[in-house]
C-alpha atoms as a PDB file:
ATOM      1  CA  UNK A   1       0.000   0.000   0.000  1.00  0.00           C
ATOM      2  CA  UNK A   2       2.573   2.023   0.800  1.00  0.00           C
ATOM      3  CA  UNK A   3       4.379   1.364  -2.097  1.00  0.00           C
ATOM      4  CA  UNK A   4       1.115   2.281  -4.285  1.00  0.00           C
ATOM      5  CA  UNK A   5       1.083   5.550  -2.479  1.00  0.00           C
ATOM      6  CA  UNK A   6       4.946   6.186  -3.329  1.00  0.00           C
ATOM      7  CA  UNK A   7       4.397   5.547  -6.748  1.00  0.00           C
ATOM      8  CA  UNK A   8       1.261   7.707  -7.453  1.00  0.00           C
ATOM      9  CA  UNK A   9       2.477  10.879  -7.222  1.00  0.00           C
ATOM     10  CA  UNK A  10       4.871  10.096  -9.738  1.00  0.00           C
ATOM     11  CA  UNK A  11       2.425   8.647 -12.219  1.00  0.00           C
ATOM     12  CA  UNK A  12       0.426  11.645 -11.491  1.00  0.00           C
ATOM     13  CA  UNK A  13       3.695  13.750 -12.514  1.00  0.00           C
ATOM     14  CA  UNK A  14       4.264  12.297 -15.485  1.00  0.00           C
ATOM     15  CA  UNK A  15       0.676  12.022 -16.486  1.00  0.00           C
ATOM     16  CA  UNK A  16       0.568  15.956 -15.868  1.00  0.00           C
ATOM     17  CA  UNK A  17       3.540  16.293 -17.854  1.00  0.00           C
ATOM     18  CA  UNK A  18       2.144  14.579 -20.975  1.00  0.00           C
ATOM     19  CA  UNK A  19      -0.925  16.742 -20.652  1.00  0.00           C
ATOM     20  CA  UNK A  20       1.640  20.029 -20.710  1.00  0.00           C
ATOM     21  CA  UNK A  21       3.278  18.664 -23.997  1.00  0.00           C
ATOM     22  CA  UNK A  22       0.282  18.050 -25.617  1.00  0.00           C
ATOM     23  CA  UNK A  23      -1.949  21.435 -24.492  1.00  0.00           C
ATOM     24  CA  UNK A  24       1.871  23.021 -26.255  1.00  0.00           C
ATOM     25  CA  UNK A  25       1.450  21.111 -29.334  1.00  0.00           C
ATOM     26  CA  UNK A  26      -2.054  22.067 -29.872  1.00  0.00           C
ATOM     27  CA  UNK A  27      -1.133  25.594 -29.329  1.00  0.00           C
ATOM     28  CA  UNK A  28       2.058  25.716 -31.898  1.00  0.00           C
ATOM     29  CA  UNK A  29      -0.534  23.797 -34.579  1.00  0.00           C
ATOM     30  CA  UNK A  30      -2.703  26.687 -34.249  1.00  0.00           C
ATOM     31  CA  UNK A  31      -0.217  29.185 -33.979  1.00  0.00           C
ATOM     32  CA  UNK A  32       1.072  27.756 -37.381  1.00  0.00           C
ATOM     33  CA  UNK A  33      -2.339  27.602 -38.610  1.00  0.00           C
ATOM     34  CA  UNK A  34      -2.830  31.367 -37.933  1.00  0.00           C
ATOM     35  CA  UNK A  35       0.181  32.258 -39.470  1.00  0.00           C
ATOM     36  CA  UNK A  36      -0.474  29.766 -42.906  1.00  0.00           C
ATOM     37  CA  UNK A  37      -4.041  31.513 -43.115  1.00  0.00           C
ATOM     38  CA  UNK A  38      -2.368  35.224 -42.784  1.00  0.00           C
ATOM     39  CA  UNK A  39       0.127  34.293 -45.454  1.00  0.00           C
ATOM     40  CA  UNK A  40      -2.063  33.135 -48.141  1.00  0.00           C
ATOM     41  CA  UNK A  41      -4.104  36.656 -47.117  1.00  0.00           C
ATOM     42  CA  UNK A  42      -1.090  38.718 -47.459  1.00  0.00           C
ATOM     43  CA  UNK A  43      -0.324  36.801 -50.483  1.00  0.00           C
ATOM     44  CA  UNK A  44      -3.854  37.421 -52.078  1.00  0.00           C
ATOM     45  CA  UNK A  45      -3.769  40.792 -51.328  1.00  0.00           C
ATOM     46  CA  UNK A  46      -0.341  41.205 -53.160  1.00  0.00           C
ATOM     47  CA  UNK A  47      -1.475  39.670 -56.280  1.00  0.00           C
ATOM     48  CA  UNK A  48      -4.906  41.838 -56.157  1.00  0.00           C
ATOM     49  CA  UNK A  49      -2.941  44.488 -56.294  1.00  0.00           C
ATOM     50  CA  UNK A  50      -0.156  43.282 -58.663  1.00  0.00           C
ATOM     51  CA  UNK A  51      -3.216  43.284 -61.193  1.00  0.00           C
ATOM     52  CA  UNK A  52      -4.658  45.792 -60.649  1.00  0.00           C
ATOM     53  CA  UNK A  53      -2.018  48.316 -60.813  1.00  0.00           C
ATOM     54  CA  UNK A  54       0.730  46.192 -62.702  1.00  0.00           C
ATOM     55  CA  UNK A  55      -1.322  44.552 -64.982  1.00  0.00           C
ATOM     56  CA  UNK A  56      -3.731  47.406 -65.895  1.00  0.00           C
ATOM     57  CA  UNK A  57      -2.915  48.364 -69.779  1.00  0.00           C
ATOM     58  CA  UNK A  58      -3.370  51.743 -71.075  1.00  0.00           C
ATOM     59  CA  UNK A  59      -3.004  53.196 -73.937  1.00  0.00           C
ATOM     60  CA  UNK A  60       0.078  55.854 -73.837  1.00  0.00           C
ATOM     61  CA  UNK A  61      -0.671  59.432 -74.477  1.00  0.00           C
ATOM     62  CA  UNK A  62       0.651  61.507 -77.476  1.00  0.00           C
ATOM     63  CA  UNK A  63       0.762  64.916 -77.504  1.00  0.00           C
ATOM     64  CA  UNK A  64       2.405  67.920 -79.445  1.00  0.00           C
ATOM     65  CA  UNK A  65       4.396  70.634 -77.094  1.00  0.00           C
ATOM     66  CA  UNK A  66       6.126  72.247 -79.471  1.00  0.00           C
ATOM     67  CA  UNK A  67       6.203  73.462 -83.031  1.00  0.00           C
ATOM     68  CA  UNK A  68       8.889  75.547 -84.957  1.00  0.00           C
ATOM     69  CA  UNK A  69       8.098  77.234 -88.082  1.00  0.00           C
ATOM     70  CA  UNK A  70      10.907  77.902 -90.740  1.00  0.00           C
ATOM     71  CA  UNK A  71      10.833  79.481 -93.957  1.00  0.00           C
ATOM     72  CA  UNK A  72       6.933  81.162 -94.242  1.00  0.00           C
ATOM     73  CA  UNK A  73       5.916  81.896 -97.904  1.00  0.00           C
ATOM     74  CA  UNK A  74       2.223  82.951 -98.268  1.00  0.00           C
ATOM     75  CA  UNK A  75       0.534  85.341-100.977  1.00  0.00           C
ATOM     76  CA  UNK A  76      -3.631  85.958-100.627  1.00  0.00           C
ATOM     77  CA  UNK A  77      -4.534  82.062-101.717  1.00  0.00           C
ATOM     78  CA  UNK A  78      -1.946  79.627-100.657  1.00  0.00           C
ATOM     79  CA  UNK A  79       1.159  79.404 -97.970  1.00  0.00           C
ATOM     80  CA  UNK A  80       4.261  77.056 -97.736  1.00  0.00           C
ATOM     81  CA  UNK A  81       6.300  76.523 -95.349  1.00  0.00           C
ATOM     82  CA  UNK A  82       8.261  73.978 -93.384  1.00  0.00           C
ATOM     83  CA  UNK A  83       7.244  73.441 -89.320  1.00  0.00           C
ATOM     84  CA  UNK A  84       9.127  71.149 -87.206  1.00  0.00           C
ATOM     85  CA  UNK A  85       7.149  69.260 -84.721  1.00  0.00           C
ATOM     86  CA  UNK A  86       8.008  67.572 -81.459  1.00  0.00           C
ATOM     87  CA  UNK A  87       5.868  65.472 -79.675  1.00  0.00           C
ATOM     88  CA  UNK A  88       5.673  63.993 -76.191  1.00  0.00           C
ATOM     89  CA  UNK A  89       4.928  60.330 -75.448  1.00  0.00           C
ATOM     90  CA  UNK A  90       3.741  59.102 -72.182  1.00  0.00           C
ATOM     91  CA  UNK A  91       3.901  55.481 -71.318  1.00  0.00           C
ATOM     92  CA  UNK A  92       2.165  55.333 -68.243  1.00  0.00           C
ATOM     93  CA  UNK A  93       2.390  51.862 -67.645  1.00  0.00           C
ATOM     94  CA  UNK A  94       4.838  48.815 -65.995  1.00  0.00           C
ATOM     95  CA  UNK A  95       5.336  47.637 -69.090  1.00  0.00           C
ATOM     96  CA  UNK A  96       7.909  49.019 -71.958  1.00  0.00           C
ATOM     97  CA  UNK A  97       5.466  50.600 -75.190  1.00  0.00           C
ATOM     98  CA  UNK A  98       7.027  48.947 -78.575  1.00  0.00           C
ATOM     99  CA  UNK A  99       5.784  50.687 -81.179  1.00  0.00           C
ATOM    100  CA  UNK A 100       5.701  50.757 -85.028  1.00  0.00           C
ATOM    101  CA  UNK A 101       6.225  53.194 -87.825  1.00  0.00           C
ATOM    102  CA  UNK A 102       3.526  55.983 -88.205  1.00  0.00           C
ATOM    103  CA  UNK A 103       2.538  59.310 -89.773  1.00  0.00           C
ATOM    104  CA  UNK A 104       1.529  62.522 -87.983  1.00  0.00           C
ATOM    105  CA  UNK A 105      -0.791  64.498 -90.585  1.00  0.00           C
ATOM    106  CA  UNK A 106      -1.809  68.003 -90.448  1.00  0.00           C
ATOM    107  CA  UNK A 107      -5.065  69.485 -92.012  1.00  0.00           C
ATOM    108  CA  UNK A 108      -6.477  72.811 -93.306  1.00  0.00           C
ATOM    109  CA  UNK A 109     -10.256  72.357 -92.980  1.00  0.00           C
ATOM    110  CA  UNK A 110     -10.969  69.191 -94.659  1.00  0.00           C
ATOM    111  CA  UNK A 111      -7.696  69.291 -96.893  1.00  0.00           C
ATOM    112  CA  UNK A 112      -4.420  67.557 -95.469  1.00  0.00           C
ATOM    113  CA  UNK A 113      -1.986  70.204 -96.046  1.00  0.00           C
ATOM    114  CA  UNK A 114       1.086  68.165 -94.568  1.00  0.00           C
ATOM    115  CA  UNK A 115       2.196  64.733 -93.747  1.00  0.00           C
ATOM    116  CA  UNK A 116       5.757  63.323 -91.749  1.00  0.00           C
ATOM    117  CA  UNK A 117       7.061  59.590 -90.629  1.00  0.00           C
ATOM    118  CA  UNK A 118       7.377  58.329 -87.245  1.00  0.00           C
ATOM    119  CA  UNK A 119       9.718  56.290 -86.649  1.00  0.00           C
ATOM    120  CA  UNK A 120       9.305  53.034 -84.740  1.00  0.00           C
ATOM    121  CA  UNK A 121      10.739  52.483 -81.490  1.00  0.00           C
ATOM    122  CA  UNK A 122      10.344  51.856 -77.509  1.00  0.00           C
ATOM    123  CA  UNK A 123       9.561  53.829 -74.536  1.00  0.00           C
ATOM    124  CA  UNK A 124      10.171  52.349 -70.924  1.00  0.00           C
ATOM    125  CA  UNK A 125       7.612  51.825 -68.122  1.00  0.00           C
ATOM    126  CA  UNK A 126       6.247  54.786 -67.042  1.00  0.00           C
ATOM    127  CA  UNK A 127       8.942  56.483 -69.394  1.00  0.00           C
ATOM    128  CA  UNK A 128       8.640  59.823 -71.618  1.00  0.00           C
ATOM    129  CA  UNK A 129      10.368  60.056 -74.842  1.00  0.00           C
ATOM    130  CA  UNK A 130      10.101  63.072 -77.238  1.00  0.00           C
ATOM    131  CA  UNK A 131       9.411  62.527 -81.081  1.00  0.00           C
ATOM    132  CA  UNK A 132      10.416  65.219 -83.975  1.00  0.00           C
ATOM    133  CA  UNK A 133       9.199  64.975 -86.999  1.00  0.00           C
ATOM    134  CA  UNK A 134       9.437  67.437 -89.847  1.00  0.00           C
ATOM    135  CA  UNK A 135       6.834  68.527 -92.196  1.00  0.00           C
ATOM    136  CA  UNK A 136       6.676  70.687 -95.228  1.00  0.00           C
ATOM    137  CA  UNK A 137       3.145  72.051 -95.508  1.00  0.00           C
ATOM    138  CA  UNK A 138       1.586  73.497 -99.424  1.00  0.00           C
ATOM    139  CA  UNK A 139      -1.620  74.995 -99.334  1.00  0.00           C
ATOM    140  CA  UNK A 140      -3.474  74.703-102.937  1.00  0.00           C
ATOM    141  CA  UNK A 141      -6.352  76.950-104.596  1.00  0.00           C
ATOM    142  CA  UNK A 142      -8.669  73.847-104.933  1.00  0.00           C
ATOM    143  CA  UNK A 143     -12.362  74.072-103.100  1.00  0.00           C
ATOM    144  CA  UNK A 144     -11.087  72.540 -99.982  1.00  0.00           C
ATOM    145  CA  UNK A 145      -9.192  75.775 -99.164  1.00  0.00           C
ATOM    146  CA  UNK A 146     -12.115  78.425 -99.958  1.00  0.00           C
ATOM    147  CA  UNK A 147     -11.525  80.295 -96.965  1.00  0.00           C
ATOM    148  CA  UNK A 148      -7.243  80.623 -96.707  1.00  0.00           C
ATOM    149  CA  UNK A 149      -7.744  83.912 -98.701  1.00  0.00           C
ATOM    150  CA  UNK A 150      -9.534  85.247 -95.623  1.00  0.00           C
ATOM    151  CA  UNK A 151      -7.674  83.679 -93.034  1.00  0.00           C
ATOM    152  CA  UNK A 152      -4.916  85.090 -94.536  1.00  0.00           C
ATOM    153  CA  UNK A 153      -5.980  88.123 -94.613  1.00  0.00           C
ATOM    154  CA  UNK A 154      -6.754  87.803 -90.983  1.00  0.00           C
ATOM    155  CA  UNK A 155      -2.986  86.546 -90.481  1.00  0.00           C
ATOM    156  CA  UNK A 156      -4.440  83.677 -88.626  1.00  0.00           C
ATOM    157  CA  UNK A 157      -4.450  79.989 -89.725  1.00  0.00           C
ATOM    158  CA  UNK A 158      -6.287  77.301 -88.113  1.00  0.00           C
ATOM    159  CA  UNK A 159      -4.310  74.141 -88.621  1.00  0.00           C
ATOM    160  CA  UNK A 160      -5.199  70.468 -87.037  1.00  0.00           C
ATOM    161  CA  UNK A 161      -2.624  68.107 -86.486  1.00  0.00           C
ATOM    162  CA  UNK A 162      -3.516  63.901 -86.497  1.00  0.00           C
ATOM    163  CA  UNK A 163      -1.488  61.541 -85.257  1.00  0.00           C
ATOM    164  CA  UNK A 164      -1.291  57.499 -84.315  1.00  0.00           C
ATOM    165  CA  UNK A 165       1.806  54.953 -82.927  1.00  0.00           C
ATOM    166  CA  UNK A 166       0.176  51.195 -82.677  1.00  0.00           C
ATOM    167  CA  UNK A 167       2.025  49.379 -80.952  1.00  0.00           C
ATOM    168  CA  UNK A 168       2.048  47.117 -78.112  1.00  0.00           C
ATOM    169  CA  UNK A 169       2.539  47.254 -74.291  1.00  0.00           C
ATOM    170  CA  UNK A 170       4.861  44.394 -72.848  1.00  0.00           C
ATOM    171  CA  UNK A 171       5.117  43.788 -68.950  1.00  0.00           C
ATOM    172  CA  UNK A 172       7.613  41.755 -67.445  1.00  0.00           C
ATOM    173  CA  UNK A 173       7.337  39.319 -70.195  1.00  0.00           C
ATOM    174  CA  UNK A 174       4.503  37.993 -69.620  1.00  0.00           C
ATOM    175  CA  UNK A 175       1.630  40.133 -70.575  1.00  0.00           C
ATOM    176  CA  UNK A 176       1.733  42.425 -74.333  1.00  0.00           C
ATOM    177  CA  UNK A 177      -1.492  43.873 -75.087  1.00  0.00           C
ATOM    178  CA  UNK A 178      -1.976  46.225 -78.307  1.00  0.00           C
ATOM    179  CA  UNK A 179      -2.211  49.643 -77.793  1.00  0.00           C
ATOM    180  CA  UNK A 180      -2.415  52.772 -79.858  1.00  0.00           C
ATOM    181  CA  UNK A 181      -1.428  56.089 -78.888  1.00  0.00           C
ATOM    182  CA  UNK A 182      -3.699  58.805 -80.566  1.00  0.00           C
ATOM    183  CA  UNK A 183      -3.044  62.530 -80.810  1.00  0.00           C
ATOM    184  CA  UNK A 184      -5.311  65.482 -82.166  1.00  0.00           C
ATOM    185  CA  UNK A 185      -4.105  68.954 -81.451  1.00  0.00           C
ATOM    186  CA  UNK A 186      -5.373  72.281 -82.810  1.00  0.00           C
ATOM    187  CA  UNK A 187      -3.231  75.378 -83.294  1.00  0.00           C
ATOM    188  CA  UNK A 188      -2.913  79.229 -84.923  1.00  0.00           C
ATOM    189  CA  UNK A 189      -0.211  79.785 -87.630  1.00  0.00           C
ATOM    190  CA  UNK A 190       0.473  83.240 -86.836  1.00  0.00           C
ATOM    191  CA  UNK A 191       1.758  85.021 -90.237  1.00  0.00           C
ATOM    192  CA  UNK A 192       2.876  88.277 -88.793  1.00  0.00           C
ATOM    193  CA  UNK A 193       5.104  86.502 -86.150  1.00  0.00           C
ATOM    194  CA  UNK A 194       5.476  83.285 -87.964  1.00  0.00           C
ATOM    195  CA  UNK A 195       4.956  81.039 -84.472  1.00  0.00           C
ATOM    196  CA  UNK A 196       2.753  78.545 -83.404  1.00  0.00           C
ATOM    197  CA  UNK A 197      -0.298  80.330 -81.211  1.00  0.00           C
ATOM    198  CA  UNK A 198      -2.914  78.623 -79.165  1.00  0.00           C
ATOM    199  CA  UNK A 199      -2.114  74.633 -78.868  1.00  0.00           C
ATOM    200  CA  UNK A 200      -4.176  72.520 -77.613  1.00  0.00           C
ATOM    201  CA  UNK A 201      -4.469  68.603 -77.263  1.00  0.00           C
ATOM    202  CA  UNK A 202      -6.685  66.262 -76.620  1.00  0.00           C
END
């Protein structure tokens, strides 16, 4: 009996020791539970955001900011003269903006009065790169151009310049969507100063 009694407490020892170990395995499984669940979270979150700002493709902007005028000829019915254009190209996105060869056009009324290449070529992730073209502009005497003779007169020439780059937008590799960059800008050929007045873009 005695013997029984010397021996229970340590049974009762050891049997309160197992229950420790386990009660501090259960809480490390949940602890590493917690920390699995708050991972794939942090993780979702992440890639949420990786595509919606990453992965979001828009198109880059093209604009004009700056046009030199060289060489103004004009009588009461037509003009010539050469302009030098530099644009502006905004690429916006992750992802470099690889794009082909185009044409910037500009227009008197309904008539195109001027055309110049593009040249083909890349712009980094959220990059800008400045284009110049040149462009040698003839006004004619045909019906498209009935009213140059006044707006000569006036010394003010309302010119619209077109432009387009296709191309597409490549991110890390793994995504290229097509994109096209589009430019329309309006503007005053000034014949007493022979400048560029009033540009706008859009």
């Amino acid at each position: 009996m005695e013997e029984e009694n010397h021996l229970n407490p340590l049974a009762k020892k050891y049997q309160k020791s197992e229950e420790f170990v386990a009660k501090q395995d259960g809480g490390g499984s949940s602890k590493t539970l917690v920390y699995i669940l708050l991972a794939v979270v942090l993780l979702s979150i992440a890639f949420l955001i990786f595509g919606l700002v990453v992965l979001r493709i828009k198109a880059p902007t093209l604009r004009l900011s700056n046009v030199v005028v060289k060489g103004l000829r004009h009588n009461s019915s037509s003009l010539n003269t050469t302009m030098i254009a530099y644009f502006r190209l905004h690429n916006m996105n992750f992802g470099r903006f690889d794009f082909h060869d185009g044409k910037a056009t500009l227009s008197y009324g309904n008539a195109t009065v001027g055309a110049a290449a593009i040249s083909g070529g890349r712009v980094g992730g959220r990059k800008r790169r400045g284009i110049d073209a040149t462009v040698e502009v003839i006004s004619g005497s045909s019906e498209n151009y009935m009213n140059i003779s006044r707006d000569i007169e006036s010394n003010l020439v309302r010119l619209v310049s077109l432009a387009e780059l296709r191309g597409e937008i490549r991110v890390m590799n793994i995504v290229n969507r097509r994109r096209t960059a589009v430019m329309n800008c309006s503007m005053d050929l000034n014949l007493t100063t022979q400048e560029i007045q009033g540009l706008s873009c859009r």
